[in-house]
C-alpha atoms as a PDB file:
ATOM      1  CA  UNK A   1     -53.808 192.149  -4.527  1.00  0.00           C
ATOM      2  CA  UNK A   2     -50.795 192.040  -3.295  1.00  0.00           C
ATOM      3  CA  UNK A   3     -49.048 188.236  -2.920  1.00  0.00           C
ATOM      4  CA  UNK A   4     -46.544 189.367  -0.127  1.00  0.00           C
ATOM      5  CA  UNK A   5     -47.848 189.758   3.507  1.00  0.00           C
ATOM      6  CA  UNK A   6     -46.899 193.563   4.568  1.00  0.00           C
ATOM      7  CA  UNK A   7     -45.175 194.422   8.069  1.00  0.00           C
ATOM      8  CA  UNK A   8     -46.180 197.749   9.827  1.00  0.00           C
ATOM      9  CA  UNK A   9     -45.613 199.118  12.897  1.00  0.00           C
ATOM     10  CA  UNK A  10     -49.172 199.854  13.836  1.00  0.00           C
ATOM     11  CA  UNK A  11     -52.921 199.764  13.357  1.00  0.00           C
ATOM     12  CA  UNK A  12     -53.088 202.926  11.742  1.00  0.00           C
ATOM     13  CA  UNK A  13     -50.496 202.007   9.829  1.00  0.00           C
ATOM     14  CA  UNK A  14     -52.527 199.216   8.866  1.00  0.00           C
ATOM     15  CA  UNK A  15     -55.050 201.733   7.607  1.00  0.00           C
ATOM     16  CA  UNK A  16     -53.402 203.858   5.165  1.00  0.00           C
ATOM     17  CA  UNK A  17     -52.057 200.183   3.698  1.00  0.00           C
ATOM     18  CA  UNK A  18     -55.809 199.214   3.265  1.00  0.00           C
ATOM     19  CA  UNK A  19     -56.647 202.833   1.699  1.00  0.00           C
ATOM     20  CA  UNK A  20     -53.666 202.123  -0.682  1.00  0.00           C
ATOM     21  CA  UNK A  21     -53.644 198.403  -1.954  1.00  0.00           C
ATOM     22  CA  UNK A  22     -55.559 195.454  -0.984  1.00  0.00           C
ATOM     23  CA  UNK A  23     -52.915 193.418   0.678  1.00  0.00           C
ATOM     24  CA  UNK A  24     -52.503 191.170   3.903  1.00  0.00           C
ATOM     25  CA  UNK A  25     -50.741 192.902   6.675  1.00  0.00           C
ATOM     26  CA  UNK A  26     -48.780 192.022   9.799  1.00  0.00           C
ATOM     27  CA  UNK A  27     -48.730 194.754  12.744  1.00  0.00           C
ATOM     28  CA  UNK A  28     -45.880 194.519  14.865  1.00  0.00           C
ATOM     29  CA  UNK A  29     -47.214 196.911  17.787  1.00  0.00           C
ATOM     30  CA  UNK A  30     -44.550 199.312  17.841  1.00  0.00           C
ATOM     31  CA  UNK A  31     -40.595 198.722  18.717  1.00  0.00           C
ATOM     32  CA  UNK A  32     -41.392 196.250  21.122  1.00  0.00           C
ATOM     33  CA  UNK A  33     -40.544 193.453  18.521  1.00  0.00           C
ATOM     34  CA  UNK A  34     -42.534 189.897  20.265  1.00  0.00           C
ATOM     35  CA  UNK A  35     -41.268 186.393  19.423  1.00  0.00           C
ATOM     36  CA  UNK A  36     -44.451 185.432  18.486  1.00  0.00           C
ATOM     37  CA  UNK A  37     -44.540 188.437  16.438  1.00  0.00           C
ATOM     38  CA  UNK A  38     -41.368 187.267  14.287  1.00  0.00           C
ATOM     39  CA  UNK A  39     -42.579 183.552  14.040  1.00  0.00           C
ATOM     40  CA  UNK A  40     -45.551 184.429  12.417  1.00  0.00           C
ATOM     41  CA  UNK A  41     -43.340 186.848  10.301  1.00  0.00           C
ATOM     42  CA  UNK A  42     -41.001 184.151   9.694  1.00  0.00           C
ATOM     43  CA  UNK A  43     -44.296 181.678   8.816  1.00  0.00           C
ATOM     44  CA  UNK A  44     -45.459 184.827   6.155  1.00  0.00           C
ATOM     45  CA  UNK A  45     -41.981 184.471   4.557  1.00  0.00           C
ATOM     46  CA  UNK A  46     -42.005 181.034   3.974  1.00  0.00           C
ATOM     47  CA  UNK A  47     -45.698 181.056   2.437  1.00  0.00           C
ATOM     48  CA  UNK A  48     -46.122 184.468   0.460  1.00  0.00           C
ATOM     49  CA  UNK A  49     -42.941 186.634   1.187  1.00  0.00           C
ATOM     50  CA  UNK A  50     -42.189 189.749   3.435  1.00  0.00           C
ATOM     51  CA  UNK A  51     -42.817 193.241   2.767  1.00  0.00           C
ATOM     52  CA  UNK A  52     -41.487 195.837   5.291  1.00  0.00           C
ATOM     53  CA  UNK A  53     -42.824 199.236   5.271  1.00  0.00           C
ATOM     54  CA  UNK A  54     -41.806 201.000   8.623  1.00  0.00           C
ATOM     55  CA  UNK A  55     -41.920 204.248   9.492  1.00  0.00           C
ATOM     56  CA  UNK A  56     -39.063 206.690   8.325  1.00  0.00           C
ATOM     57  CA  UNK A  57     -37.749 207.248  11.829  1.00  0.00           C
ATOM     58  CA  UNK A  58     -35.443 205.594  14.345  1.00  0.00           C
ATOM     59  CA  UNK A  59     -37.828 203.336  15.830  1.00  0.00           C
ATOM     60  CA  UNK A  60     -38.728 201.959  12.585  1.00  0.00           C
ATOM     61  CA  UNK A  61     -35.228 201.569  10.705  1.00  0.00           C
ATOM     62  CA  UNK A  62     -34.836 199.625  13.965  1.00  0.00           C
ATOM     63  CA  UNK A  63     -37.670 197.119  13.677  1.00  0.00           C
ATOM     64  CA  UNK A  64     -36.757 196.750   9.855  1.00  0.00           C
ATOM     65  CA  UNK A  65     -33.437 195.505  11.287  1.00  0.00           C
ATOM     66  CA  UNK A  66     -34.839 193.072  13.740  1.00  0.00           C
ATOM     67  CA  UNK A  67     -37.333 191.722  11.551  1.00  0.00           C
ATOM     68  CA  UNK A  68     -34.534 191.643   8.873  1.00  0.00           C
ATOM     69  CA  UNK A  69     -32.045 189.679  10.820  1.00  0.00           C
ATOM     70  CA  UNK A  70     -34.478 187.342  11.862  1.00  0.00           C
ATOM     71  CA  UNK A  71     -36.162 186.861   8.347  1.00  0.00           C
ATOM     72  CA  UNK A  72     -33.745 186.600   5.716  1.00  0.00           C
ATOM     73  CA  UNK A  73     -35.055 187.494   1.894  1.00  0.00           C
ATOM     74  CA  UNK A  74     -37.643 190.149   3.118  1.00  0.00           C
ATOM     75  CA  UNK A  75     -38.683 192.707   0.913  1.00  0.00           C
ATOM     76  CA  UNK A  76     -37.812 196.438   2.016  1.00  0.00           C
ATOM     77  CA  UNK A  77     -40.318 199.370   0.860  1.00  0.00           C
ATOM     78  CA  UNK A  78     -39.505 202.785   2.076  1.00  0.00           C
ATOM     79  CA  UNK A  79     -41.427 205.902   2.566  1.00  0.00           C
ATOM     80  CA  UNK A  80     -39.572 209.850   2.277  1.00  0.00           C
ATOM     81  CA  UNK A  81     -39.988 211.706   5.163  1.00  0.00           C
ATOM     82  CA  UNK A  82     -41.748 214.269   3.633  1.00  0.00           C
ATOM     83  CA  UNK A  83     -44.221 211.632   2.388  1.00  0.00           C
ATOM     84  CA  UNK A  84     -45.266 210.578   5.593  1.00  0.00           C
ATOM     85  CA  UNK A  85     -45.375 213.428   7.887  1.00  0.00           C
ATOM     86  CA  UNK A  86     -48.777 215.216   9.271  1.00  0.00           C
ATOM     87  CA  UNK A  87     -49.140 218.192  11.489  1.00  0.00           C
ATOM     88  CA  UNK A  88     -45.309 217.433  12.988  1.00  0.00           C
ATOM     89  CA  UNK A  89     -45.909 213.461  13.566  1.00  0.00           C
ATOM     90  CA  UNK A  90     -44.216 211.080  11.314  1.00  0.00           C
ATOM     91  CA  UNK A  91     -45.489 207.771   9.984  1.00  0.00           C
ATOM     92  CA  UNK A  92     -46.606 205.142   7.447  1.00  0.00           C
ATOM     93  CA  UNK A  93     -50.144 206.537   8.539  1.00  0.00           C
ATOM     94  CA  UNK A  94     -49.878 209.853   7.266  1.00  0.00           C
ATOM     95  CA  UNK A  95     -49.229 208.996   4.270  1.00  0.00           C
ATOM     96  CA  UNK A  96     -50.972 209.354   1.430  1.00  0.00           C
ATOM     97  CA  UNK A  97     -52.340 206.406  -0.785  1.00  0.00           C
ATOM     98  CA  UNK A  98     -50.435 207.438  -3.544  1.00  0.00           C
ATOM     99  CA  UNK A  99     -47.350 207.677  -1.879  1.00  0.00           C
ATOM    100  CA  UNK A 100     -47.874 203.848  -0.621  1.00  0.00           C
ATOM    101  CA  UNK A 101     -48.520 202.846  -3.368  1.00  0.00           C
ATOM    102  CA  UNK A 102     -45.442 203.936  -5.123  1.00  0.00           C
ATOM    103  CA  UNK A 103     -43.584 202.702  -2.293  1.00  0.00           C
ATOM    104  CA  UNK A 104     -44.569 199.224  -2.378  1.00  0.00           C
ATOM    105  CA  UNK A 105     -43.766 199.345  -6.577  1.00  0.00           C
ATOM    106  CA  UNK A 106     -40.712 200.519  -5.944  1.00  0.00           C
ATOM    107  CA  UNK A 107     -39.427 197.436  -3.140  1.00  0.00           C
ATOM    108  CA  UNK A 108     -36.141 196.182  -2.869  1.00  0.00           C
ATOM    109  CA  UNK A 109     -35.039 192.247  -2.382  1.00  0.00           C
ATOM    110  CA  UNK A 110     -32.475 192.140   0.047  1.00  0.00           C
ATOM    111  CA  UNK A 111     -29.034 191.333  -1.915  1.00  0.00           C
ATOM    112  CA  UNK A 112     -27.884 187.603  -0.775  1.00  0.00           C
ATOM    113  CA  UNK A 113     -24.057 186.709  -1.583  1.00  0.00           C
ATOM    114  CA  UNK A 114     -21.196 187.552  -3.411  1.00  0.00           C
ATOM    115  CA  UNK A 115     -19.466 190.448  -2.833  1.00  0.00           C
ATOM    116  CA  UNK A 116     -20.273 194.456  -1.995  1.00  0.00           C
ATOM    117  CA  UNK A 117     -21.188 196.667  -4.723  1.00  0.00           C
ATOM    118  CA  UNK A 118     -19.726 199.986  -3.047  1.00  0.00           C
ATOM    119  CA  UNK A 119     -16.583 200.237  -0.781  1.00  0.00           C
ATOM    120  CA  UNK A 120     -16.260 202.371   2.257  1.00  0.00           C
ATOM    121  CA  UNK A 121     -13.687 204.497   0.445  1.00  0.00           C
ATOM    122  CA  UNK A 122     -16.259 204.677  -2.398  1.00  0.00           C
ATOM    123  CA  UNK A 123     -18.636 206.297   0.574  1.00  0.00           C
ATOM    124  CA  UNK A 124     -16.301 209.042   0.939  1.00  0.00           C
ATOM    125  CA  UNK A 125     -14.872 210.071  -2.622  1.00  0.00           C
ATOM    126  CA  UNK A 126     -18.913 210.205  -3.969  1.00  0.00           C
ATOM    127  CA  UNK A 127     -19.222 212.566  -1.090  1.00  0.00           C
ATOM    128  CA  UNK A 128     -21.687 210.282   0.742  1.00  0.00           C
ATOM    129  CA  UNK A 129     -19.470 210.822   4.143  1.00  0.00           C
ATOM    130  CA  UNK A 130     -17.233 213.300   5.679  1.00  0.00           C
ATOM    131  CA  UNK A 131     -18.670 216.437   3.676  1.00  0.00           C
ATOM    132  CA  UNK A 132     -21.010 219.860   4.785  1.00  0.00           C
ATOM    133  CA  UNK A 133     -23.347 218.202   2.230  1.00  0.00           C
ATOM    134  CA  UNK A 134     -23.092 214.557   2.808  1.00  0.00           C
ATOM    135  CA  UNK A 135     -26.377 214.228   5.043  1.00  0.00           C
ATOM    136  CA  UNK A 136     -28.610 215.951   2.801  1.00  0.00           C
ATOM    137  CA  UNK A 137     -27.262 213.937  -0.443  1.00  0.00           C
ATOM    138  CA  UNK A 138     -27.590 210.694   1.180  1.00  0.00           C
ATOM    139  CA  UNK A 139     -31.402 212.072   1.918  1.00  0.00           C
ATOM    140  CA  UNK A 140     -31.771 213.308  -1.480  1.00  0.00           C
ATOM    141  CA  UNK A 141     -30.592 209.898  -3.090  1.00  0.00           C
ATOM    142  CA  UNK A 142     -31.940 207.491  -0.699  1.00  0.00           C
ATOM    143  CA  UNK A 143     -35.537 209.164  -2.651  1.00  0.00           C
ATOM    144  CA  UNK A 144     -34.059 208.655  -5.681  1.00  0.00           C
ATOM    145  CA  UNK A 145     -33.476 205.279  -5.388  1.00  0.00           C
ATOM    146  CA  UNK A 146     -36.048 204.120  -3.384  1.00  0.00           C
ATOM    147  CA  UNK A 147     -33.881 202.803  -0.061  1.00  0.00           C
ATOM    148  CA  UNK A 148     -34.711 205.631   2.518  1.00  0.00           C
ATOM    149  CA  UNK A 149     -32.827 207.805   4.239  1.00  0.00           C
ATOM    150  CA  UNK A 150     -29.840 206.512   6.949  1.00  0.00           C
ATOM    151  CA  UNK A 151     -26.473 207.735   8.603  1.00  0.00           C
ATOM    152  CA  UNK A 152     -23.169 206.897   6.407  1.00  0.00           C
ATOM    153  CA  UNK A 153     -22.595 203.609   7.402  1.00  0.00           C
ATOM    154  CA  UNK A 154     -26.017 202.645   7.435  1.00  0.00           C
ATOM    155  CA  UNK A 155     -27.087 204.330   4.108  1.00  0.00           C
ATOM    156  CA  UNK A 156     -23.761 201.987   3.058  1.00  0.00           C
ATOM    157  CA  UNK A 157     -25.179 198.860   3.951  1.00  0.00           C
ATOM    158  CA  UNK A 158     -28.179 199.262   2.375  1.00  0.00           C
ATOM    159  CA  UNK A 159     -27.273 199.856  -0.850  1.00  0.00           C
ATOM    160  CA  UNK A 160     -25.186 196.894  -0.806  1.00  0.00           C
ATOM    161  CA  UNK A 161     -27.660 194.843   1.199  1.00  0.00           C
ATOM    162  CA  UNK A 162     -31.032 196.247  -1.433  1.00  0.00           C
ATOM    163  CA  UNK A 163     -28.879 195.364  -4.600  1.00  0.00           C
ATOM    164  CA  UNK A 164     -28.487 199.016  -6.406  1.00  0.00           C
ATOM    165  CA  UNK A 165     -26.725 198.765  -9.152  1.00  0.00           C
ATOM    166  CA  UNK A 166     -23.716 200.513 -10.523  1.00  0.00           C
ATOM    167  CA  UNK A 167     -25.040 202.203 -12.998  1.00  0.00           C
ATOM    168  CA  UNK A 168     -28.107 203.163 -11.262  1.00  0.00           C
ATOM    169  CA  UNK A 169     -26.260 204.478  -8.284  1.00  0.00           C
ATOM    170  CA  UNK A 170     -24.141 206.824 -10.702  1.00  0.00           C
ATOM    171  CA  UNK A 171     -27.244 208.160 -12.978  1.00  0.00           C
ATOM    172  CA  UNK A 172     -28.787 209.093  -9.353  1.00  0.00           C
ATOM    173  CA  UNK A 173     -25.918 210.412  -7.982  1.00  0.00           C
ATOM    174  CA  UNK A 174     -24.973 212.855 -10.512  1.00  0.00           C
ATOM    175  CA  UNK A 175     -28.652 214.056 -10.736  1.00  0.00           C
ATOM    176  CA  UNK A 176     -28.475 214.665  -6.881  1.00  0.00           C
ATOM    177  CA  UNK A 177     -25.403 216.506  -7.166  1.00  0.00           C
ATOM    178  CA  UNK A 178     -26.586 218.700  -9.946  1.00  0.00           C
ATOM    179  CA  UNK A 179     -29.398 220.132  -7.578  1.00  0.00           C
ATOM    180  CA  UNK A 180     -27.039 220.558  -4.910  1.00  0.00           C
ATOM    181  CA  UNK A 181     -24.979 222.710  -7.128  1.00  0.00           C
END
């Protein structure tokens, strides 16, 4: 079992979690984000801990914000596009239990203090910005490491805000580059 409690979007959602793992979960009934929704997320944190799995769209990156903001320390697991898509409709509940399940192994602690790993300049001399190719490497190592997929200055913020390493970043990076050669 899983200890953390695991935020979805949806009932379904809430299915393919309970195909995957046995774990407690926390719908949050689509974008529409409730206050009573976040207290009880808020509650979950300070008990077990917070896993957020959302969908790989808009609507989710933007609950994983607001449930973020609100609930500092959650745990972020993240889903590739590809992994979650079904007959043109994309979400946690089209994906597979396999995929879930290496999802939720491979969550990220929000990063808490100090100071940012990766500049903005650093954005744009790996390429990650302002290039043909930029969109489709951030895609290709936001897989790689396990953060998900997000415009520059999002993509930016996350891997400062999930805590990827130096050295990780650069191992990834040069393998993503290598099949985009």
């Amino acid at each position: 079992m899983i200890r953390e409690v695991i935020v979805v979007e949806g009932l379904h959602d809430k299915q393919a979690i309970d195909r995957a793992v046995h774990a407690d979960v926390l719908i949050s009934n689509g974008s529409a984000v409730s206050e009573s929704f976040l207290k009880l997320v808020e509650r979950a944190q300070q008990q077990r801990g917070v896993i957020i799995l959302t969908d790989p769209d808009y609507a989710g990156e933007r609950i994983r914000r607001i449930v973020s903001r609100r609930v500092p320390g959650c745990k972020h697991a993240f889903l590739p596009r590809e992994q979650a898509i079904k007959n043109g409709d994309l979400g946690v509940e089209n994906a597979s239990p396999a995929a879930i399940q290496r999802a939720l192994q491979e969550v990220r602690s929000e990063w808490e203090g100090g100071r940012e790993e990766f500049t903005w300049d650093e954005m744009v001399e790996y390429g990650l910005n302002g290039q043909s190719y930029s969109g489709q490497l951030r895609k290709m190592l936001g897989e790689r490491l396990g953060i998900g997929y997000g415009n520059a200055k999002s993509f930016w913020k996350k891997l400062n805000m999930l805590g990827v390493g130096r050295e990780e970043f650069e191992t990834a990076l040069a393998d993503c580059l290598k099949q985009l050669a």
